[in-house]
Structures are given as structure tokens and as C-alpha cells.
N, C-alpha and C. Protein backbone atom coordinates (compact mmCIF):
# COMPACT_ATOMS: atom_id res chain seq x y z
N UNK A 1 0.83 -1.16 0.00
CA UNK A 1 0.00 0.00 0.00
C UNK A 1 0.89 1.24 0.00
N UNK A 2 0.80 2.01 -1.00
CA UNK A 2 1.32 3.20 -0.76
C UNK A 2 0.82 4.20 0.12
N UNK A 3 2.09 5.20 0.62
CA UNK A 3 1.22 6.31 1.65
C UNK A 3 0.28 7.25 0.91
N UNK A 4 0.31 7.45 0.18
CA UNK A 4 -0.38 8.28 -0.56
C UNK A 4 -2.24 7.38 0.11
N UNK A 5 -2.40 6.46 -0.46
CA UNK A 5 -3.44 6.00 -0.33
C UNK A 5 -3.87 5.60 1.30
N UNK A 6 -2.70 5.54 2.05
CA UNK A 6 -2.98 5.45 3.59
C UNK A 6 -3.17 7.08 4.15
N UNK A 7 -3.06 7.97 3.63
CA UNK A 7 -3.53 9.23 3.81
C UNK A 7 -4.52 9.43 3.35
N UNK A 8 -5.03 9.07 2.50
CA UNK A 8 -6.38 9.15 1.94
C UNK A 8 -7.67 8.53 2.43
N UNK A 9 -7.01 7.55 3.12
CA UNK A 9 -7.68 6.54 3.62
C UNK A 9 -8.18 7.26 5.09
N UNK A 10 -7.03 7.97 5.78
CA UNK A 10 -7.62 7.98 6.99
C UNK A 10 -7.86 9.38 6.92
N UNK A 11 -8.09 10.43 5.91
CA UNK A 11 -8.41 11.48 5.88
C UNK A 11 -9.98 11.13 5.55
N UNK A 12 -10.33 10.23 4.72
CA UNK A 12 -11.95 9.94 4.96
C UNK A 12 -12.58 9.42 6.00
N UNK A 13 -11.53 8.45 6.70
CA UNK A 13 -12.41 8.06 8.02
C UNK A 13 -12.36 9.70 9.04
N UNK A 14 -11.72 10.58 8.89
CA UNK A 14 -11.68 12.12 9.74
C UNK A 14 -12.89 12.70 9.13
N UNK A 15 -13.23 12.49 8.03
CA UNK A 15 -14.30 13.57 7.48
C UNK A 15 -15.58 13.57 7.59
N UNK A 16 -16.22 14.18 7.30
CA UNK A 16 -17.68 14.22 7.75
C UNK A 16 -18.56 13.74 6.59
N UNK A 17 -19.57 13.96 6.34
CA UNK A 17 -20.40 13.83 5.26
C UNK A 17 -20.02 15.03 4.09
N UNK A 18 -19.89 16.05 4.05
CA UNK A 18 -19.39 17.36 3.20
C UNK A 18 -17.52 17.37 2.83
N UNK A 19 -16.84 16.27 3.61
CA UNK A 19 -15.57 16.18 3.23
C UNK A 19 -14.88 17.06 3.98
N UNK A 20 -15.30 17.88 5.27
CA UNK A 20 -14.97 18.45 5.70
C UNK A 20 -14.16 17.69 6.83
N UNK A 21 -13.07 18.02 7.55
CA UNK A 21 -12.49 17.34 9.23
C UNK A 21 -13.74 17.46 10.05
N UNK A 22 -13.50 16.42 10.75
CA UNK A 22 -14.50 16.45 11.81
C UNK A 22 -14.00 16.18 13.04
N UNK A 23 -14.15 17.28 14.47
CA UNK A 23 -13.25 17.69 15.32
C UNK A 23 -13.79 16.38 16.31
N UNK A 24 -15.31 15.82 16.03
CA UNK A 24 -15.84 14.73 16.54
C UNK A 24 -14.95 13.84 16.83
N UNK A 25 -14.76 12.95 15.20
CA UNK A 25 -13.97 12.10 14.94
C UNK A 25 -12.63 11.74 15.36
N UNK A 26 -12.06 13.30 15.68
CA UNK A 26 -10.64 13.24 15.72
C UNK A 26 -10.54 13.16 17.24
N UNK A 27 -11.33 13.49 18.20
CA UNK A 27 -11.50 13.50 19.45
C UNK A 27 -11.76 12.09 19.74
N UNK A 28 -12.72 11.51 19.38
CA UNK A 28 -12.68 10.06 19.53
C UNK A 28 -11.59 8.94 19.17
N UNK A 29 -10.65 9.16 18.21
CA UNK A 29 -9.99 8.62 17.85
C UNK A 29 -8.75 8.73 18.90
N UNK A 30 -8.28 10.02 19.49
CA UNK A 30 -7.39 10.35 20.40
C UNK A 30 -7.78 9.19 21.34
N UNK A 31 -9.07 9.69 21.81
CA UNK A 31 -9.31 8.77 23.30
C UNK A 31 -9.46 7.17 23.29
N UNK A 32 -9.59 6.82 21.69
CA UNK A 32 -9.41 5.35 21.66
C UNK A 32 -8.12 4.91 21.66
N UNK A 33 -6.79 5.85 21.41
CA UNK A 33 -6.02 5.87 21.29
C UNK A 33 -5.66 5.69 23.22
N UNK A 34 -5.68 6.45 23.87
CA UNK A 34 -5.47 6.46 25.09
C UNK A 34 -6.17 5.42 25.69
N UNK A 35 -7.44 4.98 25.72
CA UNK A 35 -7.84 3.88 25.85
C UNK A 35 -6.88 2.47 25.65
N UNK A 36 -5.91 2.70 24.89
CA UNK A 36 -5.42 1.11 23.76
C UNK A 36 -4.10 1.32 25.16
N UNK A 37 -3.59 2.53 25.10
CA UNK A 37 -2.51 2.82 25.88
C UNK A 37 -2.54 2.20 27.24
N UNK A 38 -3.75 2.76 28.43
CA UNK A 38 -3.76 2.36 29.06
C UNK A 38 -3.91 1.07 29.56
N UNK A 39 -4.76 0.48 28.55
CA UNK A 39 -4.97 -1.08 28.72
C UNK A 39 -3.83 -1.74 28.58
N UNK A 40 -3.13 -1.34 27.42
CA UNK A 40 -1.72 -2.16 27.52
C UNK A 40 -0.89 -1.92 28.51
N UNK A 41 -0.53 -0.58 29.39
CA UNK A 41 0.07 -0.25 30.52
C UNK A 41 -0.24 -1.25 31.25
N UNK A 42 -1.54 -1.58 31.37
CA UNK A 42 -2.11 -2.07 32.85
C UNK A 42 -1.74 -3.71 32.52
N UNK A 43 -1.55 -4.03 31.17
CA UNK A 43 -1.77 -5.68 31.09
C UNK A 43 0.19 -6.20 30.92
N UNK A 44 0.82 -5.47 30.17
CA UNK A 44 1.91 -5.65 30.08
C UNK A 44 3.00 -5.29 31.26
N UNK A 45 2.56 -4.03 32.10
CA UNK A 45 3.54 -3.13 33.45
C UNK A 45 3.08 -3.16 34.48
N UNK A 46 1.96 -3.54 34.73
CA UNK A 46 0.97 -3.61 35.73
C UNK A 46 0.92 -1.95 36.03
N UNK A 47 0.80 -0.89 34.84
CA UNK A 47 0.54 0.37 35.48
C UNK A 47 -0.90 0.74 35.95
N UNK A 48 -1.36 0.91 37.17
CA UNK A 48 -2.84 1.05 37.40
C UNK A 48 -3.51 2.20 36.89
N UNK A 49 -4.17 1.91 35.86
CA UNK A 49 -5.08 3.62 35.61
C UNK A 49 -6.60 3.37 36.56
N UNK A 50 -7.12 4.47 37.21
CA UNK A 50 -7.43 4.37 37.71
C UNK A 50 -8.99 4.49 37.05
N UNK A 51 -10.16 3.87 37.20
CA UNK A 51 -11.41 3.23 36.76
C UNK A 51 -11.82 4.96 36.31
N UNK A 52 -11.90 5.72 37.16
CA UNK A 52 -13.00 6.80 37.41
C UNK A 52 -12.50 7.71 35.50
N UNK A 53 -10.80 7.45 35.49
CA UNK A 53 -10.33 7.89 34.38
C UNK A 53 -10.79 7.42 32.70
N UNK A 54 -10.56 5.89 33.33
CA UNK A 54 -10.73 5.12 32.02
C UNK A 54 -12.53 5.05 31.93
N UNK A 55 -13.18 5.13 32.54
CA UNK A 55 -14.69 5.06 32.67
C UNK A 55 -14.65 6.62 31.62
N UNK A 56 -14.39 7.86 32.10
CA UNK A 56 -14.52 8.94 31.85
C UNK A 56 -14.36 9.10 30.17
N UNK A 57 -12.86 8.64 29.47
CA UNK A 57 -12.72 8.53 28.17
C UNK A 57 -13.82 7.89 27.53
N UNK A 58 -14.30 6.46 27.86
CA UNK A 58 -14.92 5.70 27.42
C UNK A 58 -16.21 6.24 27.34
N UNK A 59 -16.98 7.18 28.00
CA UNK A 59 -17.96 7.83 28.09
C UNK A 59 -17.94 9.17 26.93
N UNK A 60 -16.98 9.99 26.70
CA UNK A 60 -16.66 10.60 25.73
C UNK A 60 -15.94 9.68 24.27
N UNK A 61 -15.63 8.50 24.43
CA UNK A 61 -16.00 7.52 23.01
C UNK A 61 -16.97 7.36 22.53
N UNK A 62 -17.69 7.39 23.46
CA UNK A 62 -19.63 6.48 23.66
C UNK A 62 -20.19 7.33 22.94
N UNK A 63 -20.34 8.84 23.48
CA UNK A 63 -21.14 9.88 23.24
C UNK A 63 -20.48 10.52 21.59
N UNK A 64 -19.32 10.43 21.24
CA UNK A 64 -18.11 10.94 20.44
C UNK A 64 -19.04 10.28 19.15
N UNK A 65 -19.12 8.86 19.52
CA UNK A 65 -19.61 7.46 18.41
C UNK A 65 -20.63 8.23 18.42
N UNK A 66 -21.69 7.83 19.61
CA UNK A 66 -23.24 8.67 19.18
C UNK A 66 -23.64 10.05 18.15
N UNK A 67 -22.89 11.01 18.43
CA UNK A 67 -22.94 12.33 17.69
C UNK A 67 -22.82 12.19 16.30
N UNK A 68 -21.51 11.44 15.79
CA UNK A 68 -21.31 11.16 14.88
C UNK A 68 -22.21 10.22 13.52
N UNK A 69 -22.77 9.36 14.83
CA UNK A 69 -23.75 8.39 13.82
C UNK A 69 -24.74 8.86 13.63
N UNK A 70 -25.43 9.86 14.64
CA UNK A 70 -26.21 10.87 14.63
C UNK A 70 -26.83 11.71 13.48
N UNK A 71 -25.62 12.31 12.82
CA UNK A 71 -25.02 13.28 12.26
C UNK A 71 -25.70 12.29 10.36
N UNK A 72 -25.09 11.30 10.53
CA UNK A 72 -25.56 10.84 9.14
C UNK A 72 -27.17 10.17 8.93
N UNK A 73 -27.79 10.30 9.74
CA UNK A 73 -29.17 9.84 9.97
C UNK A 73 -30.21 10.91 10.04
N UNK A 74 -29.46 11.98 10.55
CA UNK A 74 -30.45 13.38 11.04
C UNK A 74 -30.27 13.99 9.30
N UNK A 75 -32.07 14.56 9.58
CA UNK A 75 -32.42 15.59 7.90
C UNK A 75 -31.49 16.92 8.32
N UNK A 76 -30.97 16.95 7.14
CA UNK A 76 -30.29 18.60 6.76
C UNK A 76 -31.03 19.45 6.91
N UNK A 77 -30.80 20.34 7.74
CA UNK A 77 -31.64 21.55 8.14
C UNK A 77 -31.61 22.70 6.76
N UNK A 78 -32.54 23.36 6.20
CA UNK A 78 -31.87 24.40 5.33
C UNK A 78 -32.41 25.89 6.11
N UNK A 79 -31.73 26.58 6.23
CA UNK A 79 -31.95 28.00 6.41
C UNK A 79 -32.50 28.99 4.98
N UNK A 80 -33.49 29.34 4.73
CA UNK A 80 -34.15 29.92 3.28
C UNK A 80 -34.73 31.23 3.51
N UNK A 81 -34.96 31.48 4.86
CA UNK A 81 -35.31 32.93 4.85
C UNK A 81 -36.65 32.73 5.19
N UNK A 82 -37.22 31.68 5.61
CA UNK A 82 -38.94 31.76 5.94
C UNK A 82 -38.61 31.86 6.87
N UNK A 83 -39.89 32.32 7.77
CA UNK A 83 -40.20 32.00 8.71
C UNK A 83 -41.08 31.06 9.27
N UNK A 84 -40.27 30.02 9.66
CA UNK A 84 -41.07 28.54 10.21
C UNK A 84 -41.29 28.76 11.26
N UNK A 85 -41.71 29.61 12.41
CA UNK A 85 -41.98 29.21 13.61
C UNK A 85 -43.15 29.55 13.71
N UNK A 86 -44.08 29.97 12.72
CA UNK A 86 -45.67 29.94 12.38
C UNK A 86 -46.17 31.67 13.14
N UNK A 87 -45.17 32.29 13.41
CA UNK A 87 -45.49 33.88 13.98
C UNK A 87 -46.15 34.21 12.73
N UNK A 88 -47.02 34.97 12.97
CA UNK A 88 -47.07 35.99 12.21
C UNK A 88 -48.11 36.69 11.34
């Protein structure tokens, strides 16, 4: 595999639906990242992370995942200049 195509690759798993970065994605990915870390600390060094920490990431994975899947299921809002809130 060339890098070219491993940049490409993980610049679409970063992006959103519009091809834009998504600060979501990239936040979740950190903390799965720290997630992988600590588990291996704890299984290979016996380094203790402590529950309240690793609970905490995993809760901002959870919610990180949710938003995101969210995001491709929810209707596109359009802004047009009516007024929809029935005033008037």
C-alpha cells in the first residue's frame, strides 16, 4: 500500500459527510487511542489507571460514536429565509 493511499484513507475516516475534518472524529480517535494505551500499561507493566479515568474517556468515546452516527441519519436543516416558527 502506498502512503499516498494510507492518507487518503484515513483522511476519509476524519471527514464528515461534506468532506470536511471532523473535530468529533478526531477526538474520539485520540481517546481510543489512550484507551489502547492504558490497557496495555495495565496488562503488560501492571501500570494502574485508575477506573474513574478510564470510565470517563470511554464515556466521551460512547457519546463521540453517538454524535457522529447521529449526524448521518439526522435531515439537513436548510436555512431559506422563511419564517417557520408559524409567527405571524
Amino acid at each position: 500500500m502506498q502512503l499516498d493511499t494510507v492518507k487518503k484513507y484515513v483522511a476519509g475516516l476524519m471527514a464528515d459527510d461534506n468532506g470536511t475534518p471532523s473535530s468529533k472524529r478526531l477526538v474520539v480517535f485520540f481517546c481510543v487511542g489512550l484507551l489502547a494505551i492504558g490497557f496495555i500499561a495495565n496488562l503488560f507493566w501492571q501500570y494502574k489507571v485508575e477506573e474513574f479515568m478510564y470510565n470517563s474517556i470511554t464515556y466521551i468515546v460512547i457519546g463521540g460514536m453517538g454524535f457522529t452516527g447521529v449526524e448521518k441519519f439526522a435531515p439537513k436543516l436548510t436555512n431559506q429565509g422563511d419564517d417557520t416558527n408559524g409567527a405571524g
